[in-house]
Protein backbone atom coordinates (compact mmCIF):
# COMPACT_ATOMS: atom_id res chain seq x y z
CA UNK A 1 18.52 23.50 -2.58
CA UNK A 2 15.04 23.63 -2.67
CA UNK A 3 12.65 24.97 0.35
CA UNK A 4 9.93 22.22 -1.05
CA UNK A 5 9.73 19.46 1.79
CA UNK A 6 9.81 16.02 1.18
CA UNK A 7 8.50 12.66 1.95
CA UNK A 8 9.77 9.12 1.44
CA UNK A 9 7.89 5.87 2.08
CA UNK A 10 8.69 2.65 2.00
CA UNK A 11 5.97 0.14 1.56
CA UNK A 12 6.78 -3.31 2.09
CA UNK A 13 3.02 -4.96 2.80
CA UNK A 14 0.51 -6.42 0.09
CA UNK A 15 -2.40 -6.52 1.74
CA UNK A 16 -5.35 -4.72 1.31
CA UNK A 17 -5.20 -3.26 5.23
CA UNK A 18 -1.80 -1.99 4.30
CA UNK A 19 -2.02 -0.91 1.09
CA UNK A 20 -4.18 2.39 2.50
CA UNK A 21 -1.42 3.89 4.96
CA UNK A 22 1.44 4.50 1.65
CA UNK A 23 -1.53 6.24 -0.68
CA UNK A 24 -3.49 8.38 2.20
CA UNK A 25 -0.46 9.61 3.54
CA UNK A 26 1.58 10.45 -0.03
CA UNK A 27 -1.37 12.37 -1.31
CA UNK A 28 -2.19 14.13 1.50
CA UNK A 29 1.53 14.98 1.64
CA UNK A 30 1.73 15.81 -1.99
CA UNK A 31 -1.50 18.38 -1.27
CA UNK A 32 0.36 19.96 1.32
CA UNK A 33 2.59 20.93 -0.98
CA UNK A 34 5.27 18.39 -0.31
CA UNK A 35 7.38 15.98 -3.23
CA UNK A 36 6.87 12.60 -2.33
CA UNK A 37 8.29 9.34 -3.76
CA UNK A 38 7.12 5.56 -2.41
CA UNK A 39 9.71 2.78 -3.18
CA UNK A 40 7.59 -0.30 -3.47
CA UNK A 41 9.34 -3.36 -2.34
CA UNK A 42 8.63 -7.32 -2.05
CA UNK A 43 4.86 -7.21 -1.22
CA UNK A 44 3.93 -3.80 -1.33
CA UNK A 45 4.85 -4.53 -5.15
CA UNK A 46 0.95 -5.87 -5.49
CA UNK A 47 -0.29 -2.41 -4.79
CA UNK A 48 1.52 -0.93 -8.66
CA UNK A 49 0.05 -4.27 -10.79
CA UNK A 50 -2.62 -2.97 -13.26
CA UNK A 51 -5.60 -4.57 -11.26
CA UNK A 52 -4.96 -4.48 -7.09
CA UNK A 53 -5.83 -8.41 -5.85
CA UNK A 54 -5.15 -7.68 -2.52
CA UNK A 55 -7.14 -9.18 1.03
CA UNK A 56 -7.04 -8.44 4.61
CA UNK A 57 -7.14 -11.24 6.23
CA UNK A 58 -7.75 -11.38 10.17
CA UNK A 59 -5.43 -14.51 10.72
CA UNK A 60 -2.37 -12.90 12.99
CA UNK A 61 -4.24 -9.52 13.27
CA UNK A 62 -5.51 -9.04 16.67
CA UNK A 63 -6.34 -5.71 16.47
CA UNK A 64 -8.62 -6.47 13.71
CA UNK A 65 -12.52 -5.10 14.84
CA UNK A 66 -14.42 -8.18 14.14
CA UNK A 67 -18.36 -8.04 13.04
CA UNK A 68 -21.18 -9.32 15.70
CA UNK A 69 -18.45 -9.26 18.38
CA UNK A 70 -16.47 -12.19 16.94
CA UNK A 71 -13.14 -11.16 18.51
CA UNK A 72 -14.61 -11.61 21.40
CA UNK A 73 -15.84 -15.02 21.09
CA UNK A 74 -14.51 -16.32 17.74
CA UNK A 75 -11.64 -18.32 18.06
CA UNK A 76 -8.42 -17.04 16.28
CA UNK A 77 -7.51 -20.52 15.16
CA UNK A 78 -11.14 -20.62 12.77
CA UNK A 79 -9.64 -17.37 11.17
CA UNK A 80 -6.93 -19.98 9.27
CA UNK A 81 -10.49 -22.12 7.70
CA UNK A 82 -10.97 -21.94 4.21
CA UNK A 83 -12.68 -19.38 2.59
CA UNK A 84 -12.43 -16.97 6.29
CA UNK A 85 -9.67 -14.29 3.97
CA UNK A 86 -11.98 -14.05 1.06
CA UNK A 87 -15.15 -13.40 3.52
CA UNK A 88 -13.31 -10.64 5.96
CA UNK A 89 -11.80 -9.10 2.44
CA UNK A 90 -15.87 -9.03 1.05
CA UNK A 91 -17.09 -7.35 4.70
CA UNK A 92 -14.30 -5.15 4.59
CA UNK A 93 -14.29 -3.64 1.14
CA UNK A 94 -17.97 -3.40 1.87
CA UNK A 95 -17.61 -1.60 5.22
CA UNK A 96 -15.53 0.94 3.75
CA UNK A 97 -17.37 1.74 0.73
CA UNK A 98 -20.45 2.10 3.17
CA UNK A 99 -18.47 4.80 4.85
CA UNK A 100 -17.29 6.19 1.72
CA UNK A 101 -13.82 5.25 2.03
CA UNK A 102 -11.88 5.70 -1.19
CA UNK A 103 -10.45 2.66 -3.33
CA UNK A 104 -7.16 1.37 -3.27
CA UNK A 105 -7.11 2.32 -6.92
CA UNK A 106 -8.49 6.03 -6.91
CA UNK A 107 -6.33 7.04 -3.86
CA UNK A 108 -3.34 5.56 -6.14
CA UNK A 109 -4.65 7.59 -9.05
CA UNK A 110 -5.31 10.45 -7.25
CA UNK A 111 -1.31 10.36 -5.95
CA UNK A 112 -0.27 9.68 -9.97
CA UNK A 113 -2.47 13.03 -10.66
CA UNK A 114 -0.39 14.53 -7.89
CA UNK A 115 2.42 13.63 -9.23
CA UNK A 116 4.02 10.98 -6.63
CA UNK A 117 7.03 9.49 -7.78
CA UNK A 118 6.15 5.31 -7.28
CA UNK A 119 9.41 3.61 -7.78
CA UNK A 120 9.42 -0.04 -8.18
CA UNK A 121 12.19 -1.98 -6.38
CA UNK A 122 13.86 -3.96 -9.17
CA UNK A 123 15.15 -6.73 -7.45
CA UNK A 124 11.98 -8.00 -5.94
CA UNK A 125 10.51 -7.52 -9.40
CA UNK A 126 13.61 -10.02 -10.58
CA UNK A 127 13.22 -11.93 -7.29
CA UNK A 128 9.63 -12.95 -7.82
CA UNK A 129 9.86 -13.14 -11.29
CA UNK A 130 7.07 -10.30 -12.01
CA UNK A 131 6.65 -8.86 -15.08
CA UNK A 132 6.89 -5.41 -15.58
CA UNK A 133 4.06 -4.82 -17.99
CA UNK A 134 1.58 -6.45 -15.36
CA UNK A 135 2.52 -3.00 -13.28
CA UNK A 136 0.65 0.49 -13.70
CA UNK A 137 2.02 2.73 -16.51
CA UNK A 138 3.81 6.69 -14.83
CA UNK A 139 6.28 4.17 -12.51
CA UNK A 140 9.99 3.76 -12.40
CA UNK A 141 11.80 0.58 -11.50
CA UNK A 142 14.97 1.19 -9.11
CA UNK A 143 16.93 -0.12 -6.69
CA UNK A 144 18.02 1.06 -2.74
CA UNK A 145 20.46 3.29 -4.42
CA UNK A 146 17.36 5.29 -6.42
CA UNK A 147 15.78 5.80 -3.25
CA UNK A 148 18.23 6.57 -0.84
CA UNK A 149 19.12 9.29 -3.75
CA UNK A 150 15.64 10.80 -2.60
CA UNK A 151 15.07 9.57 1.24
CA UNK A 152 18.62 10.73 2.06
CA UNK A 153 17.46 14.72 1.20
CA UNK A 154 14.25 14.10 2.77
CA UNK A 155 12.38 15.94 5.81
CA UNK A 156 10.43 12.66 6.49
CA UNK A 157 11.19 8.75 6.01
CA UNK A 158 8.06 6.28 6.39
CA UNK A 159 8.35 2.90 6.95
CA UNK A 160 4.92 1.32 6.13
């Protein structure tokens, strides 16, 4: 058995809010010396296609800091209006690459160059009818079984 620690995470969310917690947390993992597999499952699939579409969207998200105040006087109901997702995904992709805030994509390269194991869970892929060659190239497609081979020897288990 080995002495190396290791991390599982599960990441079930698609959204561009959610798709930073799986990355920032495998990679720093993986520099601290740990192994470290993610199982991708039903939405958090979106975060291993080729090019990441993902939003945030402040609809059901209270906790979401809102520009000029707007949590504070916006109404959460004029989140739902058309075209409110693609403007909070534009002011947030812009706030963090004003704070230099890494990508979606370069903190998921930067885990591939650190060599965490991305498993895709191949029942959603069936579910949802994806195709596999729409997904990154370096990932495996598995099941519960493949990652309860890793989680169950594992120091830490994320659910994210």
């Amino acid at each position: 058995m080995s002495d190396e620690k290791k991390l599982a995470i599960i990441a079930t969310k698609g959204t561009l809010d959610w798709g930073y917690p799986p990355f920032i947390l495998a990679s720093t993992a993986a520099a601290l010396g740990y192994e470290v597999e993610i199982f991708f499952t039903f939405y958090g699939l979106q975060l291993l296609k080729k090019k990441i579409d993902v939003k945030v969207s402040p609809l059901g998200n209270p906790g979401m800091p809102m520009p000029m105040g707007m949590d504070k006087w916006f109404p959460t109901l004029f989140t739902a209006l058309p075209g409110m997702e693609a403007m909070m995904t534009s002011m947030m992709k812009a706030k963090m690459k004003s704070k230099g805030v890494a990508s979606l994509e370069d903190l998921r390269e930067l885990c591939q160059e650190a060599d965490v194991k991305m498993v895709a869970c191949q029942m959603t892929v069936d579910l949802f009818d994806m195709n596999p060659s729409d997904f990154i190239d370096g990932i495996e497609f598995g099941g519960a079984a493949t990652f309860f081979e890793f989680a169950g020897d594992s120091d830490i288990t994320l659910f994210v």
